[in-house]
N, C-alpha and C. Protein backbone atom coordinates (compact mmCIF):
# COMPACT_ATOMS: atom_id res chain seq x y z
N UNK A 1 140.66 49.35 143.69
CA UNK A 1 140.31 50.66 144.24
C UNK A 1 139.61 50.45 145.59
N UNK A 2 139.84 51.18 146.75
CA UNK A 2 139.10 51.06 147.64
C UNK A 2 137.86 51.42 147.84
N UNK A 3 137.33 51.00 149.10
CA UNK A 3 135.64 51.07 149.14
C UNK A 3 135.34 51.92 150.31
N UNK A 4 134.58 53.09 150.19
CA UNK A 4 133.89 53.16 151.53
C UNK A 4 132.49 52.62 152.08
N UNK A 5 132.61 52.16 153.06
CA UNK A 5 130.91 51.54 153.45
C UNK A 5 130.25 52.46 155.06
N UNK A 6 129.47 53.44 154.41
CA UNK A 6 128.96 54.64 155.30
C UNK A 6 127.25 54.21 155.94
N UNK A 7 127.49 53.83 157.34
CA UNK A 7 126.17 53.17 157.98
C UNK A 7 125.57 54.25 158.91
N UNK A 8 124.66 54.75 158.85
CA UNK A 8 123.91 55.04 159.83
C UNK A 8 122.51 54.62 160.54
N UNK A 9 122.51 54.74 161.63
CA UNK A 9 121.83 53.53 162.58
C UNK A 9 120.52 54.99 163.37
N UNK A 10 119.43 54.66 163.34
CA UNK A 10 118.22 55.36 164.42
C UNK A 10 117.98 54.01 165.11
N UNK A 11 118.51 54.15 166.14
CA UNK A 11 117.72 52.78 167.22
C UNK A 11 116.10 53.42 167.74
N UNK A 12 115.73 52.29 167.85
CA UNK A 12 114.18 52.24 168.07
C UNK A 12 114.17 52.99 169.85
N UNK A 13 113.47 53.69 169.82
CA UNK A 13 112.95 54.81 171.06
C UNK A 13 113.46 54.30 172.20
N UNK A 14 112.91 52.95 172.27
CA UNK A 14 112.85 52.10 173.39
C UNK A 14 113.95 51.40 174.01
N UNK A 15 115.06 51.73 173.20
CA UNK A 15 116.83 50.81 173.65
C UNK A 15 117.19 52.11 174.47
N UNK A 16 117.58 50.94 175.75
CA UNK A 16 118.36 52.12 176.40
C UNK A 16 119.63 52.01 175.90
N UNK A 17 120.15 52.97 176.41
CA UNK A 17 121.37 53.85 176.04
C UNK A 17 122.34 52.70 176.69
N UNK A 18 122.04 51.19 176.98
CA UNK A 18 123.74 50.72 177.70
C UNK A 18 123.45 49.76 176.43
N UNK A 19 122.74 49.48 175.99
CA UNK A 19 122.40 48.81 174.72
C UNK A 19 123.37 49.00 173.16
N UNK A 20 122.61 50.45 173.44
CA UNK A 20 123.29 51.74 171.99
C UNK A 20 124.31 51.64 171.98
N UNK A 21 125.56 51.14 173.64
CA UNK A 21 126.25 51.65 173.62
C UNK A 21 127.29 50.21 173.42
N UNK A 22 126.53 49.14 173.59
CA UNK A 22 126.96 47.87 173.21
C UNK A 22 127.23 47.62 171.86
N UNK A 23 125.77 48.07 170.99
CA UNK A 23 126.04 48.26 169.85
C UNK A 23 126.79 48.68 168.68
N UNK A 24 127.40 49.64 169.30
CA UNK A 24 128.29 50.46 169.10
C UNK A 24 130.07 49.83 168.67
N UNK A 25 130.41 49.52 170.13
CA UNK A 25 131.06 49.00 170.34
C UNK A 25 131.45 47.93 169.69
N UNK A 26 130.28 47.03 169.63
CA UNK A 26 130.22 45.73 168.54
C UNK A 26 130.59 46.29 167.02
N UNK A 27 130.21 47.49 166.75
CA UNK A 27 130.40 47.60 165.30
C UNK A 27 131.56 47.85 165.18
N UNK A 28 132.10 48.52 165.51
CA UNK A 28 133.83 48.65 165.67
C UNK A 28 134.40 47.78 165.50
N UNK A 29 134.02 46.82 166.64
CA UNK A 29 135.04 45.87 166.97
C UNK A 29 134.74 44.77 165.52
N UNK A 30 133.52 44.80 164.75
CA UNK A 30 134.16 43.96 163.61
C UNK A 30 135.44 44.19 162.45
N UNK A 31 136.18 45.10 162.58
CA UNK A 31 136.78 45.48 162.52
C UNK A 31 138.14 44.25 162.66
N UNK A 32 138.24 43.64 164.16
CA UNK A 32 138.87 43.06 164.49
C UNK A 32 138.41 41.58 164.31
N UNK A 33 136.76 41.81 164.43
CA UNK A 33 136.29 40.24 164.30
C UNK A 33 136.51 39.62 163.04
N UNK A 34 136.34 40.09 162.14
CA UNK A 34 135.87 39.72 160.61
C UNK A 34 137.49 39.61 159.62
N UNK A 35 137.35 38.35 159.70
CA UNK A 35 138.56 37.33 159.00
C UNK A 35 138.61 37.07 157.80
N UNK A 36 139.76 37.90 157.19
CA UNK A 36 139.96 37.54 155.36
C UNK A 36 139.68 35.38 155.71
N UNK A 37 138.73 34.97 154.75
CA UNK A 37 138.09 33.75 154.91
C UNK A 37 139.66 32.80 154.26
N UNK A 38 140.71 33.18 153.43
CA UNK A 38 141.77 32.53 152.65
C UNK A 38 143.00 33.12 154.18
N UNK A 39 143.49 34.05 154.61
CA UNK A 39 144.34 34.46 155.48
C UNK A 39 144.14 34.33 156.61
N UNK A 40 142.69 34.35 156.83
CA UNK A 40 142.48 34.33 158.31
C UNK A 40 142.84 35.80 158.90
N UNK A 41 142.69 36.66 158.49
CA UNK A 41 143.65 38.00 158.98
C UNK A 41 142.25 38.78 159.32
N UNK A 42 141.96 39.67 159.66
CA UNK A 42 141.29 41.08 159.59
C UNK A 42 141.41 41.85 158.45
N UNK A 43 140.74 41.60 157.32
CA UNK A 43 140.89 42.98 156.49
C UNK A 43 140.28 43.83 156.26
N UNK A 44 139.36 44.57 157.16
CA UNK A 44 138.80 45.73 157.22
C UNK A 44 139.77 46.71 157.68
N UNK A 45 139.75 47.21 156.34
CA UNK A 45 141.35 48.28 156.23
C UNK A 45 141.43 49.58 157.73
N UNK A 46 139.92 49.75 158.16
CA UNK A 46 139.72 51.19 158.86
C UNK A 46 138.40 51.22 159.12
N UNK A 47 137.95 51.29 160.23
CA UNK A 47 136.44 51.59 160.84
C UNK A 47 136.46 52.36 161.90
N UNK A 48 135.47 53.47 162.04
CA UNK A 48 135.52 54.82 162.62
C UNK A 48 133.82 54.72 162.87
N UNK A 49 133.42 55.84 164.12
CA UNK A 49 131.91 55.81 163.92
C UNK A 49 131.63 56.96 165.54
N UNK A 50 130.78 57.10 165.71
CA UNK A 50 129.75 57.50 166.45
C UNK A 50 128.54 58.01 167.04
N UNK A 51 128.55 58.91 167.69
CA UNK A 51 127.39 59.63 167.87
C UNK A 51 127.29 60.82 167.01
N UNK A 52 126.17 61.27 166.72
CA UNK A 52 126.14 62.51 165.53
C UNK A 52 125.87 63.75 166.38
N UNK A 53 127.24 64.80 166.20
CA UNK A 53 126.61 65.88 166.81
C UNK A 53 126.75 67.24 165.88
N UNK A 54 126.36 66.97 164.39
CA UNK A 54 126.28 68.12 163.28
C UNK A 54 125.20 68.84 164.15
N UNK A 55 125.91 70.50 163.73
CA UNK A 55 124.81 71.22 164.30
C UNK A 55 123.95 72.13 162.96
N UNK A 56 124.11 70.99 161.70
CA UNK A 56 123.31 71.46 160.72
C UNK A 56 121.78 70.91 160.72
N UNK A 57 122.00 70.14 161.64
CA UNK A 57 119.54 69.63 161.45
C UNK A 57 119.32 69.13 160.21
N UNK A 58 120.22 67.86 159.47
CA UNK A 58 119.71 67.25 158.46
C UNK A 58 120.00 65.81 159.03
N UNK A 59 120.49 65.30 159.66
CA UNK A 59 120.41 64.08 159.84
C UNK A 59 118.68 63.46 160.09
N UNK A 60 117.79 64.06 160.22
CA UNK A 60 116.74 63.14 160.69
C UNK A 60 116.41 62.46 162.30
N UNK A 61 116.41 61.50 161.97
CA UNK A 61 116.69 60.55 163.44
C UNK A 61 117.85 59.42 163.55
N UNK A 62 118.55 59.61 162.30
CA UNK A 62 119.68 59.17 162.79
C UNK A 62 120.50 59.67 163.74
N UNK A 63 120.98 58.72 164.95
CA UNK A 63 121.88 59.21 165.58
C UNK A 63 123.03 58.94 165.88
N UNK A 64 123.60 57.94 165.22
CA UNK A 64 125.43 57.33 165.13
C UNK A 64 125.14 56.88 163.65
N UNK A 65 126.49 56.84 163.58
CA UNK A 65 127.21 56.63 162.20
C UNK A 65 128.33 55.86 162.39
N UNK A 66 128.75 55.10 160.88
CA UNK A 66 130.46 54.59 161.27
C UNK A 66 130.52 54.73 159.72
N UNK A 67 131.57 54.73 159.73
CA UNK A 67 132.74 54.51 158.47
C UNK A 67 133.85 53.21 158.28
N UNK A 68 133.55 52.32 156.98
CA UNK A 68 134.40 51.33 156.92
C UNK A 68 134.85 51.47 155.81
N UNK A 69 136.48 50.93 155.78
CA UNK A 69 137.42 51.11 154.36
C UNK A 69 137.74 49.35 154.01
N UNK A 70 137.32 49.25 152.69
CA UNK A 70 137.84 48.09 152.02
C UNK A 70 138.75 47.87 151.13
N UNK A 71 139.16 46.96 150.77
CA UNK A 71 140.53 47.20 150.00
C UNK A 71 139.98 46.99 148.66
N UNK A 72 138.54 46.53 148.16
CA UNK A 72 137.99 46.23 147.16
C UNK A 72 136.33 45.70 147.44
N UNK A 73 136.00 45.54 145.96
CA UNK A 73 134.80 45.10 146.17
C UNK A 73 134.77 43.74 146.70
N UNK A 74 135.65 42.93 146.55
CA UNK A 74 135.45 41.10 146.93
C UNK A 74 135.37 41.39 148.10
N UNK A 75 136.24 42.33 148.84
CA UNK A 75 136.05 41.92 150.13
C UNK A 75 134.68 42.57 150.95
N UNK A 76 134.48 43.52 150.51
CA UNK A 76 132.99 44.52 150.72
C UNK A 76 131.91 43.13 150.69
N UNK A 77 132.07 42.65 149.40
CA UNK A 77 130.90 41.71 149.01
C UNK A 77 131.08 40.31 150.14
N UNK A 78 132.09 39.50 150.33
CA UNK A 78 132.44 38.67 151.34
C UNK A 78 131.93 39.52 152.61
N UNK A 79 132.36 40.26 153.24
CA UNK A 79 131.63 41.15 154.41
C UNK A 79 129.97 41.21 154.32
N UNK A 80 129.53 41.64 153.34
CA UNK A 80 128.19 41.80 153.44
C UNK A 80 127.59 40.51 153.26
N UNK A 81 128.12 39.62 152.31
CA UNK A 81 127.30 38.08 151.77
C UNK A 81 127.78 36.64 152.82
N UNK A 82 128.72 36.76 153.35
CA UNK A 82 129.19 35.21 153.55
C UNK A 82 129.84 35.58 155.52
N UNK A 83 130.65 36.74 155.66
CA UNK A 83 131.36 36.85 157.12
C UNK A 83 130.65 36.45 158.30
N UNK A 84 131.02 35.16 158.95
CA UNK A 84 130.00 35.24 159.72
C UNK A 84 129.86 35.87 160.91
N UNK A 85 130.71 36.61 161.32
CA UNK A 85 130.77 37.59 162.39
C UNK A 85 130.17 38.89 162.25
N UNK A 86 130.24 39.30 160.92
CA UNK A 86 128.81 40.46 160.48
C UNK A 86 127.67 39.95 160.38
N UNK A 87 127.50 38.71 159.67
CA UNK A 87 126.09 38.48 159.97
C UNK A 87 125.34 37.59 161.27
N UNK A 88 126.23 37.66 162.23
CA UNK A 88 125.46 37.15 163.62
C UNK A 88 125.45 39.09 164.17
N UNK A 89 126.10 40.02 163.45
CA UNK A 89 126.04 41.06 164.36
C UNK A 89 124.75 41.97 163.95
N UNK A 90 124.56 41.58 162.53
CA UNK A 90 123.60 41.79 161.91
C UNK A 90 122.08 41.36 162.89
N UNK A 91 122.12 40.21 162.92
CA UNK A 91 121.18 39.47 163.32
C UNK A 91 120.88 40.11 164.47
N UNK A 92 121.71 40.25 165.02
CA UNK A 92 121.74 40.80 166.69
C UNK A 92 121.23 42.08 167.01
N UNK A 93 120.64 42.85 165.84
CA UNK A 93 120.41 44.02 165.81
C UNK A 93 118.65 44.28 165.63
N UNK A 94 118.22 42.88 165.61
CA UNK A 94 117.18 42.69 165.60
C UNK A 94 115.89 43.15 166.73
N UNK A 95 115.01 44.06 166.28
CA UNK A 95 114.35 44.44 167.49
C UNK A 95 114.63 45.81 167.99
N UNK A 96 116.40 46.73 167.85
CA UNK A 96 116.53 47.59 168.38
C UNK A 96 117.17 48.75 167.36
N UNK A 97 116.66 48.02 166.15
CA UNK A 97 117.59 49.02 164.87
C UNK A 97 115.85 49.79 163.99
N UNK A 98 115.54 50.99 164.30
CA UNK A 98 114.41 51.18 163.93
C UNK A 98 114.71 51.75 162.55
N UNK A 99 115.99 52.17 161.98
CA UNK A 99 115.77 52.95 160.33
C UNK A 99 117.37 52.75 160.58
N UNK A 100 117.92 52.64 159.46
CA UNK A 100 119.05 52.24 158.95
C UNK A 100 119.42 52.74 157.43
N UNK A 101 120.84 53.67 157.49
CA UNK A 101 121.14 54.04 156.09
C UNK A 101 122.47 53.53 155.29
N UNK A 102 122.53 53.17 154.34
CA UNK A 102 123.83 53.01 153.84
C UNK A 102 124.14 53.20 152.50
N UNK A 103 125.38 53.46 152.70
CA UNK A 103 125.85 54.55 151.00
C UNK A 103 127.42 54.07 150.97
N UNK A 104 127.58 53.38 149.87
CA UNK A 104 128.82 53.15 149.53
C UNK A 104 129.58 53.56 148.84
N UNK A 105 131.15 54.16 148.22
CA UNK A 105 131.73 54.77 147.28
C UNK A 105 132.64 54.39 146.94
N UNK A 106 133.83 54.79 145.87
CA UNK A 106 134.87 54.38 145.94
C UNK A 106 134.92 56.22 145.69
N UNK A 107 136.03 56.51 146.48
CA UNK A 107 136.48 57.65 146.60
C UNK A 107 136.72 58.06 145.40
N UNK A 108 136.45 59.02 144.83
CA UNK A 108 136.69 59.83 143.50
C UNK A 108 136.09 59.68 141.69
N UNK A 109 135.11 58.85 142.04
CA UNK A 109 134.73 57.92 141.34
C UNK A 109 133.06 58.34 141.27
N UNK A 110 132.77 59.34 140.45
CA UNK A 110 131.36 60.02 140.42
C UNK A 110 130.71 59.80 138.94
């Protein structure tokens, strides 16, 4: 069954905006970075994201979001535990990531 992995990011006051916008960018692009570890391939099925512009006033201080699709939990769990291109991007976020949310699902599945 597939996975969704739903991130939202409040960068700390103090990042400017060519930063945010690096950041950004980087998250996407793991997408392309991050290598089934047996294929060598990309299998992050779908990643989507940006700036939040609900004009309902519940987000908080979050202000971007992304959306990632997995084809399962092994690979969710390999992504989060072992990829090393998420976790140097991880790392990299150090210093300019002030509150961070994440909520995972498998679609239909309550």
């Amino acid at each position: 069954m597939p996975l969704v992995h739903i991130v939202l990011f409040e960068f700390k006051p103090s990042v400017e905006r060519s930063v945010i916008q690096d950041v950004c960018k980087r998250m996407l692009s793991l997408k392309q970075d991050c290598l089934h570890p047996l294929s060598k391939q990309p299998y992050i099925l779908d990643c989507s994201g940006g700036r939040d512009n609900s004009p309902e006033g519940h987000q908080g201080a979050f202000s971007h979001g992304f959306v990632s699709h997995f084809t399962n939990d092994e690979d969710r769990r390999y992504y989060l535990e072992e990829d090393p291109a998420y976790k140097a991007f991880v790392k990299s976020l150090d210093g300019i990531i002030q509150n961070i949310r994440i909520v995972d699902y498998e679609p239909g599945a309550f």
